[in-house]
N, C-alpha and C. Protein backbone atom coordinates (compact mmCIF):
# COMPACT_ATOMS: atom_id res chain seq x y z
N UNK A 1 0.85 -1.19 0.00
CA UNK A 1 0.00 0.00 0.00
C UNK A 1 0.90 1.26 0.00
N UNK A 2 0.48 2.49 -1.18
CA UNK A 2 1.27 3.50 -0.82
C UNK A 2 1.15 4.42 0.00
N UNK A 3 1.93 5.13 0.70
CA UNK A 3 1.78 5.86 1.72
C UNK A 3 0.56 7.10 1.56
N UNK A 4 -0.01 8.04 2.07
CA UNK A 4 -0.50 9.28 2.02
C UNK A 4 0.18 9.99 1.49
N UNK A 5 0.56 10.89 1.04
CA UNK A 5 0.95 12.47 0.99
C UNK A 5 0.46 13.80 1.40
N UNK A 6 -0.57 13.52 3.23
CA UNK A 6 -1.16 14.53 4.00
C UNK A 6 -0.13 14.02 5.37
N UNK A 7 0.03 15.63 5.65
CA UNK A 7 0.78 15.62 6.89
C UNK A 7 0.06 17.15 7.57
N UNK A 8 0.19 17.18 8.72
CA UNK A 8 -0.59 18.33 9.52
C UNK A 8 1.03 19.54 8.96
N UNK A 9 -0.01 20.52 9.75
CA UNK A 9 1.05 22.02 9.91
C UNK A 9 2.50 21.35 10.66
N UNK A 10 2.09 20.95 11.99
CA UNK A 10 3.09 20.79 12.81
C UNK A 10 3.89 19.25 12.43
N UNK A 11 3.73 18.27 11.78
CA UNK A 11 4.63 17.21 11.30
C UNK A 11 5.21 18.02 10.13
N UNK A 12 4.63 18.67 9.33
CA UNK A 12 5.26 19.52 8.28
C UNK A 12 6.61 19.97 8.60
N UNK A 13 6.34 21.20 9.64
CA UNK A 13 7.11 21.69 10.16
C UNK A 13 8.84 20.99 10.82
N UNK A 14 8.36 20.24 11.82
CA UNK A 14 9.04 18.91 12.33
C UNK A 14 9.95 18.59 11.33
N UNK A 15 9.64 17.86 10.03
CA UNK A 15 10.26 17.83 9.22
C UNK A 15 11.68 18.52 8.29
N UNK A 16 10.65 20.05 8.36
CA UNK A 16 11.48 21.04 8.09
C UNK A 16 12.80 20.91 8.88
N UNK A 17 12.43 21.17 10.51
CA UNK A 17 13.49 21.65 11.63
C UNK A 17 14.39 20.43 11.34
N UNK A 18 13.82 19.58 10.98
CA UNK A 18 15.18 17.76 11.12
C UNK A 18 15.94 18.51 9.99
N UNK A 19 15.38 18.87 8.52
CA UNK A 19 16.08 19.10 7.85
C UNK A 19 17.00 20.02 7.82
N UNK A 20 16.73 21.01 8.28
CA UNK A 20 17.39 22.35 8.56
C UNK A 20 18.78 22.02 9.23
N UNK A 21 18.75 21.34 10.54
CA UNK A 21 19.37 20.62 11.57
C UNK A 21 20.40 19.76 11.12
N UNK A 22 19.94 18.75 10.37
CA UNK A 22 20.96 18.06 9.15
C UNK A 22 21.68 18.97 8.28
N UNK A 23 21.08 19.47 8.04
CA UNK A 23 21.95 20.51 6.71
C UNK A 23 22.80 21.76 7.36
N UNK A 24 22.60 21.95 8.48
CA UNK A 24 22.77 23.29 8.51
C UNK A 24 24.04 23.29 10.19
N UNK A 25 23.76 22.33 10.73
CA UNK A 25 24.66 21.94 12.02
C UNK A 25 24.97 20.72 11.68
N UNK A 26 24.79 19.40 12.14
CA UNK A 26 25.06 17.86 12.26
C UNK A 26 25.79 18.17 10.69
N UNK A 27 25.53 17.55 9.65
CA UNK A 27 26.61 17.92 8.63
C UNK A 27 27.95 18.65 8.40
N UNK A 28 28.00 19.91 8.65
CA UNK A 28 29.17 20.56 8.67
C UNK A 28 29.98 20.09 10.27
N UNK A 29 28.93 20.02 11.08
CA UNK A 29 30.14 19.15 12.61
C UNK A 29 31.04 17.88 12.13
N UNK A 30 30.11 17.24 11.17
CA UNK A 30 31.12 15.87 10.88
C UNK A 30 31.81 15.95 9.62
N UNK A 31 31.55 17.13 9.01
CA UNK A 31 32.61 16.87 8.04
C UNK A 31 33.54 17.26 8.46
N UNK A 32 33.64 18.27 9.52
CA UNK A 32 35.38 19.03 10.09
C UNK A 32 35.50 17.99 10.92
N UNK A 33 35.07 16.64 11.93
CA UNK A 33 35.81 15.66 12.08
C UNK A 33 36.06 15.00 11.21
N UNK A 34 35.76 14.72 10.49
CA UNK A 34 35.98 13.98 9.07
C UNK A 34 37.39 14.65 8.54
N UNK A 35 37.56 15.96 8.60
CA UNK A 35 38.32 16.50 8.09
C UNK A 35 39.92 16.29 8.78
N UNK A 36 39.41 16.34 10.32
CA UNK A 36 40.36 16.34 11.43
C UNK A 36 41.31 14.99 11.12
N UNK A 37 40.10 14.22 11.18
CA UNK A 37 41.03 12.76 11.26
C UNK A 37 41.56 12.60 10.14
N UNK A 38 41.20 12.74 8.92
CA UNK A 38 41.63 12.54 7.89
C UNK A 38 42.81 13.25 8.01
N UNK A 39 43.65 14.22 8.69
CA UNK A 39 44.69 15.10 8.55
C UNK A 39 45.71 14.20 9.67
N UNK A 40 45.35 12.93 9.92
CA UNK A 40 45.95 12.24 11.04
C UNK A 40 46.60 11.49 10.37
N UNK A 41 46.68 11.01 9.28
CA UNK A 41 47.45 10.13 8.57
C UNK A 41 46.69 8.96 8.37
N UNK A 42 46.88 7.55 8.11
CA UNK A 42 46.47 6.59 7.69
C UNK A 42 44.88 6.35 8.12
N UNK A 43 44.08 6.43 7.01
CA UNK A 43 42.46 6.46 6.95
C UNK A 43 42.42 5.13 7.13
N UNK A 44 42.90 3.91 6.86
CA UNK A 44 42.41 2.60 6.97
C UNK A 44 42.27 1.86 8.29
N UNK A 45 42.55 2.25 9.44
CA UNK A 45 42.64 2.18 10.67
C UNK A 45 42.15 3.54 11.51
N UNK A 46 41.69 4.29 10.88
CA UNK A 46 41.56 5.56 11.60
C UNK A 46 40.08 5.14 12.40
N UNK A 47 39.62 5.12 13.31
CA UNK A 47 37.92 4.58 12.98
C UNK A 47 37.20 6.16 13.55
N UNK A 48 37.70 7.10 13.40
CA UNK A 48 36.55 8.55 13.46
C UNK A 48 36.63 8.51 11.98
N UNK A 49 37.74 8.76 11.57
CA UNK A 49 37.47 8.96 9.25
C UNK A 49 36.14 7.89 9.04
N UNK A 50 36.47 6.52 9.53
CA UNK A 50 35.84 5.86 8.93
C UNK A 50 34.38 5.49 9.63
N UNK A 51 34.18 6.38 10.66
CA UNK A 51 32.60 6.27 11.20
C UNK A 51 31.98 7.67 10.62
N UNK A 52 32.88 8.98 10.64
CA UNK A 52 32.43 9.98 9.99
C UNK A 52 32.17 9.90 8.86
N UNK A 53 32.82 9.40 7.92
CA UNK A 53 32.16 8.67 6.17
C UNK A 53 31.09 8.03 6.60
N UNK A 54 31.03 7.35 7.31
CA UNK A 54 29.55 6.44 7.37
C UNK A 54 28.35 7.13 7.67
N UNK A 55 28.68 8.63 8.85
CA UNK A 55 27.62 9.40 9.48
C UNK A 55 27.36 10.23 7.90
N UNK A 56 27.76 10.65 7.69
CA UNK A 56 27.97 11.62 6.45
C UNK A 56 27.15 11.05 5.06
N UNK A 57 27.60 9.93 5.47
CA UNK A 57 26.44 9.35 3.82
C UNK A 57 25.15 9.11 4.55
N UNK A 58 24.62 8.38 6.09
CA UNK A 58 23.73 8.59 6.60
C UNK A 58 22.86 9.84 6.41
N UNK A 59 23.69 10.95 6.98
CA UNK A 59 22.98 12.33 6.66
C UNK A 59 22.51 12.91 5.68
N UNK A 60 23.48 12.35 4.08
CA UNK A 60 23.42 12.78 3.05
C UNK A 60 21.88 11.88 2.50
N UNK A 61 21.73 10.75 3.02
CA UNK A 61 20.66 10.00 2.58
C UNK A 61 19.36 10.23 3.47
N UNK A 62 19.56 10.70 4.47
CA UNK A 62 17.89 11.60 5.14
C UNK A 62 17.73 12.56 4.64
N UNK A 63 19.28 13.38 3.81
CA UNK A 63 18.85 14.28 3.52
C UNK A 63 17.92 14.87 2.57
N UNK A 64 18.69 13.75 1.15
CA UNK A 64 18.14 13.25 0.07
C UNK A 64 16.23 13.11 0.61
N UNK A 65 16.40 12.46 1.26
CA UNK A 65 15.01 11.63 1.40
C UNK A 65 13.88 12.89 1.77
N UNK A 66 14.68 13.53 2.44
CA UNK A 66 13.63 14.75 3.35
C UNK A 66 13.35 15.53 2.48
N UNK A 67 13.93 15.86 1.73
CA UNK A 67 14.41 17.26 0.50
C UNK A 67 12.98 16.67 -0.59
N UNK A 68 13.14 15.40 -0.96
CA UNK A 68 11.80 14.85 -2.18
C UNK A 68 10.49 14.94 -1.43
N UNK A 69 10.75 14.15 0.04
CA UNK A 69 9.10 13.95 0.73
C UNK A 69 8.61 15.36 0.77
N UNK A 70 9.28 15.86 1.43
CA UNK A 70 8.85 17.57 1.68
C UNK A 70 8.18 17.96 0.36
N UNK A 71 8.63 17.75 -0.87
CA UNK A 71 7.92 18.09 -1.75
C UNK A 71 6.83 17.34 -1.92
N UNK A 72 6.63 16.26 -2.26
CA UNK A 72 5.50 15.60 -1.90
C UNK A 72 4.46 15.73 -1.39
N UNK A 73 4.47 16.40 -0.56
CA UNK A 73 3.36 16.16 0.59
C UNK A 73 2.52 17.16 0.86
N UNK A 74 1.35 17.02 1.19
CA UNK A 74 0.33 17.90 0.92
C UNK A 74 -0.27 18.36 2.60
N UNK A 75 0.21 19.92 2.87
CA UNK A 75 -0.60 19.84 4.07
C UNK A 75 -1.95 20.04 4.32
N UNK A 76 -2.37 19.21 5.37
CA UNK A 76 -3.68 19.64 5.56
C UNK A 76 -4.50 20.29 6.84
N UNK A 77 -4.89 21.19 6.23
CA UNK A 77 -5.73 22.21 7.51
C UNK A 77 -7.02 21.70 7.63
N UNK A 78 -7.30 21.99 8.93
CA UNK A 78 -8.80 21.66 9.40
C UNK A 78 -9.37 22.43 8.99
N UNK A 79 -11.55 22.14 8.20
CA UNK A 79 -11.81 23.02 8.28
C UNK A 79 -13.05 23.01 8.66
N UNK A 80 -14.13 24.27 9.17
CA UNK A 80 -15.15 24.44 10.04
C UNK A 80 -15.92 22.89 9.93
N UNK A 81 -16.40 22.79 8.16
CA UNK A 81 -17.34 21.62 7.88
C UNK A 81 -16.94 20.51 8.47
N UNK A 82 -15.84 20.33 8.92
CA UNK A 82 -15.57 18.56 9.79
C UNK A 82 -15.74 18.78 10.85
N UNK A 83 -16.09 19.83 11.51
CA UNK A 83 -16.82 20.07 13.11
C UNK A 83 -17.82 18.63 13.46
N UNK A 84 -17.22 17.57 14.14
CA UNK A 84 -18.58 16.87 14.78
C UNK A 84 -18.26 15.31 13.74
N UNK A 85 -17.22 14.76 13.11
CA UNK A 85 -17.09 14.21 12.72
C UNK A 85 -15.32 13.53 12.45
N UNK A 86 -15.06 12.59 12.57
CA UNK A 86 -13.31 12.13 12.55
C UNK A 86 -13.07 12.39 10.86
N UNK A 87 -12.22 13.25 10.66
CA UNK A 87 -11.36 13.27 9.51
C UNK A 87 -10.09 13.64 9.86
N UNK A 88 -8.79 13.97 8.60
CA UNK A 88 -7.50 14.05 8.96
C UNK A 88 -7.74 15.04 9.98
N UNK A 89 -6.46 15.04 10.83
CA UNK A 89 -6.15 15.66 11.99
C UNK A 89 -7.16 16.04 13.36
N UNK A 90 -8.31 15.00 13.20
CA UNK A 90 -9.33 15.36 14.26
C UNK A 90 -7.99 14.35 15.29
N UNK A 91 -8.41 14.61 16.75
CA UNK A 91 -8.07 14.19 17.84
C UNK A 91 -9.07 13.53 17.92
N UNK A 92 -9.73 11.92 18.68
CA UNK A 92 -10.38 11.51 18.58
C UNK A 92 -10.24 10.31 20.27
N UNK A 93 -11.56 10.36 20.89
CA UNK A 93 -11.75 9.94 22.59
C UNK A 93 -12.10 8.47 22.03
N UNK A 94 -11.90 7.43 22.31
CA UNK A 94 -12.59 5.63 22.00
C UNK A 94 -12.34 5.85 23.19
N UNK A 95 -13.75 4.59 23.20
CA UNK A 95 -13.69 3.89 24.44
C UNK A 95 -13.94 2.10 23.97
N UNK A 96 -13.28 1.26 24.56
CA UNK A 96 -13.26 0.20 24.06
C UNK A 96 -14.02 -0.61 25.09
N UNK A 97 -14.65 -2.49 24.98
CA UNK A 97 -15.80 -2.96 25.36
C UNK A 97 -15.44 -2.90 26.78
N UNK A 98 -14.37 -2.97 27.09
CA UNK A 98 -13.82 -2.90 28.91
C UNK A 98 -14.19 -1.52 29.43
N UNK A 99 -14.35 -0.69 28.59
CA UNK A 99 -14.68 0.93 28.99
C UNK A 99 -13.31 1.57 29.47
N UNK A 100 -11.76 0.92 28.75
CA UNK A 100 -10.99 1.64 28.61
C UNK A 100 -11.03 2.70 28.00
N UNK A 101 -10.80 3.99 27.97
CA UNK A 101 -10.33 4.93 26.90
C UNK A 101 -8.88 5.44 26.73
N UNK A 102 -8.97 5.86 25.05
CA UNK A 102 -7.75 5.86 24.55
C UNK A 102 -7.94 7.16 24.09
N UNK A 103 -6.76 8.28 23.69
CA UNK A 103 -6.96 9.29 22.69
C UNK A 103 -6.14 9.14 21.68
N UNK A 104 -6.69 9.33 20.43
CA UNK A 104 -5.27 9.43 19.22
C UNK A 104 -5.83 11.03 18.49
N UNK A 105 -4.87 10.90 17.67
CA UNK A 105 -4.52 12.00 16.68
C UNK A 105 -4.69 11.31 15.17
N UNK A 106 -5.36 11.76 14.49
CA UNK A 106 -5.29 10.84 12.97
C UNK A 106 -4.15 11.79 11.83
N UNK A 107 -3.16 11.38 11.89
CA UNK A 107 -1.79 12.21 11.22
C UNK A 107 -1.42 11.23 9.91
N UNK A 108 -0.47 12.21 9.59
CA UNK A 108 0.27 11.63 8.33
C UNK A 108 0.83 10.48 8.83
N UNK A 109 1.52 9.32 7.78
CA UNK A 109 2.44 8.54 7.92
C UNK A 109 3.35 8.52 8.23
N UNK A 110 4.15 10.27 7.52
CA UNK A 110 5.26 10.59 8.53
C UNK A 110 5.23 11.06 9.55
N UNK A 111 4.36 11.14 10.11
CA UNK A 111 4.78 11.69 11.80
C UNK A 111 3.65 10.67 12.75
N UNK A 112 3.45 9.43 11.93
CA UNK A 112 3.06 8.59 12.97
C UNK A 112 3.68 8.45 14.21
N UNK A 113 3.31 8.40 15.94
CA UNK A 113 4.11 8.03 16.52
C UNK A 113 3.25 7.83 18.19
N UNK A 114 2.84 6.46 18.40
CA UNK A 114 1.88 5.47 18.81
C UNK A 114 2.19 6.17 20.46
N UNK A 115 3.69 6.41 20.85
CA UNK A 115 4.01 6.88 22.19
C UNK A 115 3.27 8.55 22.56
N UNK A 116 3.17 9.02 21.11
CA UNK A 116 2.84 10.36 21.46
C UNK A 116 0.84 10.43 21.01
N UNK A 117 0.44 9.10 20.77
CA UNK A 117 -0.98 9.34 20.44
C UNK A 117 -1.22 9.79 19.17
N UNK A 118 -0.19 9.44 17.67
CA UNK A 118 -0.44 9.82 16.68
C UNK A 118 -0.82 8.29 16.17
N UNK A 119 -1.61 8.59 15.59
CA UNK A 119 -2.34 7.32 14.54
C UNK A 119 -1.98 7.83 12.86
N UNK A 120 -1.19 6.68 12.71
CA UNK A 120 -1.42 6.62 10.62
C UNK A 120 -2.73 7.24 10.36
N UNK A 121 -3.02 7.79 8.90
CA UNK A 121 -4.26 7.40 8.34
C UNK A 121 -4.22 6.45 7.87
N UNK A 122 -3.37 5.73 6.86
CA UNK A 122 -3.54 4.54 6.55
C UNK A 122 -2.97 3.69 7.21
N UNK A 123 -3.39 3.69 8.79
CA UNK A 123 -4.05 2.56 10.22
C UNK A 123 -5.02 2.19 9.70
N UNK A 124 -5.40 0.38 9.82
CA UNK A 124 -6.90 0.34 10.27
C UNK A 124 -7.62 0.92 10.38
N UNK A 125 -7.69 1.47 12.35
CA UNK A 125 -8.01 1.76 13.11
C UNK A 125 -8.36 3.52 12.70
N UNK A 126 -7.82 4.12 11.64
CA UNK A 126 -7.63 5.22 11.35
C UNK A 126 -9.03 5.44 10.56
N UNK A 127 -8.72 4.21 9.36
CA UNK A 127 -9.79 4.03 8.24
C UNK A 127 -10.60 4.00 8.92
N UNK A 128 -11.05 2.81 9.94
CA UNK A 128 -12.46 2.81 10.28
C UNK A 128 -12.82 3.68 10.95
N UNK A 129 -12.34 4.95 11.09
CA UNK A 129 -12.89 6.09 12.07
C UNK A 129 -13.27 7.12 10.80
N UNK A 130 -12.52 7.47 10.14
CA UNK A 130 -12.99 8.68 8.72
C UNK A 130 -14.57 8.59 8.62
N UNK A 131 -14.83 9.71 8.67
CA UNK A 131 -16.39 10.19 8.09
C UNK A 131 -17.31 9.61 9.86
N UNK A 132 -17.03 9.41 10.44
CA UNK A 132 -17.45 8.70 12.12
C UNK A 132 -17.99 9.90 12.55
N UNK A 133 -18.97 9.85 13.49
CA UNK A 133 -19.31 10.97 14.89
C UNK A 133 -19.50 9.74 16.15
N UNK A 134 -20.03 11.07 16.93
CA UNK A 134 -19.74 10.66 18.47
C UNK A 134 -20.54 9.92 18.58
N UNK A 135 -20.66 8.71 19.23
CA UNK A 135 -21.18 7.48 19.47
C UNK A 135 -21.40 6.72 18.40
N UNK A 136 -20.79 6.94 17.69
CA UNK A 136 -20.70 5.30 16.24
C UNK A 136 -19.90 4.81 16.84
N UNK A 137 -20.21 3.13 16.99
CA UNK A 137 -19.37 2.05 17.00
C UNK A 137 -18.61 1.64 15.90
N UNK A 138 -17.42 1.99 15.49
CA UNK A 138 -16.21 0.78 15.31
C UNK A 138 -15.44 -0.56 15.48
N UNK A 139 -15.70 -1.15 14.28
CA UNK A 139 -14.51 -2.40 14.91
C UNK A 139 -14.00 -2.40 14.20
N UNK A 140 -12.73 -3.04 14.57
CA UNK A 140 -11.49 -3.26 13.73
C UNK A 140 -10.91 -4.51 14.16
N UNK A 141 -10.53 -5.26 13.10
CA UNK A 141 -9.21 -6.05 13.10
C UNK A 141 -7.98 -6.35 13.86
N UNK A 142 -7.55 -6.90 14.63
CA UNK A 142 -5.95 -7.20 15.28
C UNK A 142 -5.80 -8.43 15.73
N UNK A 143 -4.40 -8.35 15.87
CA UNK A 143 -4.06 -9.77 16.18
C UNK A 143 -4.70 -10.51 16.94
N UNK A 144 -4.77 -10.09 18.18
CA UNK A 144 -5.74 -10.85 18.70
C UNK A 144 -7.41 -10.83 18.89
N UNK A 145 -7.58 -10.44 17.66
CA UNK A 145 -9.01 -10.72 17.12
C UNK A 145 -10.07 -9.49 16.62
N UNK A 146 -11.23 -9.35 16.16
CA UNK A 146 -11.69 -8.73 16.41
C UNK A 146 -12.26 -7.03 17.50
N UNK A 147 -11.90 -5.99 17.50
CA UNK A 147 -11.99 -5.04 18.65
C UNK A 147 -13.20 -4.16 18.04
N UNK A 148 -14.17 -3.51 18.94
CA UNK A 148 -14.89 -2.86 18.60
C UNK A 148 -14.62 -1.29 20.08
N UNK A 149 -14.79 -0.75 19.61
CA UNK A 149 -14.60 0.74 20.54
C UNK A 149 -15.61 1.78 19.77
N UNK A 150 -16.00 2.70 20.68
CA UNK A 150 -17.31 3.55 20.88
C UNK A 150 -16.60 5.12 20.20
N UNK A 151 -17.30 5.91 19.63
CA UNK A 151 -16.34 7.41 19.63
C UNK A 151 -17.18 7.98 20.58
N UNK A 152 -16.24 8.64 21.34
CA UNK A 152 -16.72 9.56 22.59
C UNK A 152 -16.50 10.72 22.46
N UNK A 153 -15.53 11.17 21.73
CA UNK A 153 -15.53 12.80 21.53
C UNK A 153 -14.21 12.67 20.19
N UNK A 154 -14.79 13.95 19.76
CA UNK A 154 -13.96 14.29 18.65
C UNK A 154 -13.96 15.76 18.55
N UNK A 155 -12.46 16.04 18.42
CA UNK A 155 -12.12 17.60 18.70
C UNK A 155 -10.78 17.67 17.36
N UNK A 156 -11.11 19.37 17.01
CA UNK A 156 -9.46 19.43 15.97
C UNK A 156 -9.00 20.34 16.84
N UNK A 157 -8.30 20.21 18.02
CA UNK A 157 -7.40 20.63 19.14
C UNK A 157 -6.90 19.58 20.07
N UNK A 158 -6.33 19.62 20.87
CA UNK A 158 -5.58 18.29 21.85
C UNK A 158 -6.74 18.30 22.87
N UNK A 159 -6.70 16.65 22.94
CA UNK A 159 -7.73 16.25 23.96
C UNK A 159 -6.91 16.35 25.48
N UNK A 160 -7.43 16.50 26.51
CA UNK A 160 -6.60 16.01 27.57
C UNK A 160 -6.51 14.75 27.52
């Protein structure tokens, strides 16, 4: 499956700052060690030359990578008409059959990140929420079986 090409304001951004950060500090720090050691004499035993070549093509290849996605990608703003319903970037309350609740964020692919409450859109769990209001039941799919969870609130701002 191919990825999205919607990312919020703030994964946008995020992006930017990594890139900036790579290009603009972390890069030029390792090429003047790179530079250093290399002025030490024999590179084949040196192991800063030869971990700084390695950091350096690392960097050069996020960099690469960041520089195309960035173009790619389409941001997306909330707007009034999804008031009262889960689409990209709603924040979204489940409650599951134990009457746990959970909060996620429905974000891009790139700035999925499960510790901070960001959900893929193309999650499951993502899909089966799009076009949803408050109290439609959901289920979804997982390993260990079948899950169904309730929507309890849906906001385009951070839930507590």
């Amino acid at each position: 499956m191919a990825k999205s090409n919607y990312i919020t304001r703030e994964g946008y951004d995020a992006l930017e700052r990594e890139l900036r950060y790579l290009w603009k500090e972390e890069r030029p720090r390792v090429t003047q060690a790179v530079s250093e050691a290399a002025a030490l004499g024999d590179r084949s035993e040196n192991a800063e030359y030869i971990y700084g070549k390695k950091r350096l093509r690392e960097i050069d290849r996020r960099v690469r990578f960041l520089t195309k996605r960035l173009d790619a990608l389409n941001i997306v703003y909330p707007s009034p008409q999804q008031a009262g319903k889960v689409y990209f970037g709603a924040w979204v309350r489940l409650e599951d059959e134990a009457g746990e609740e959970q909060v996620f964020r429905l974000v891009g692919p790139d700035e999925f990140d499960l510790r901070e409450r960001k959900l893929s859109i193309d999650a499951p769990m993502a899909r089966a929420l799009l076009g949803k209001q408050v109290d439609d039941e959901i289920s979804v799919s997982t390993p260990s079986g079948e899950q169904t969870y309730f929507i309890v609130e849906i906001a385009y701002a951070p839930l507590s």
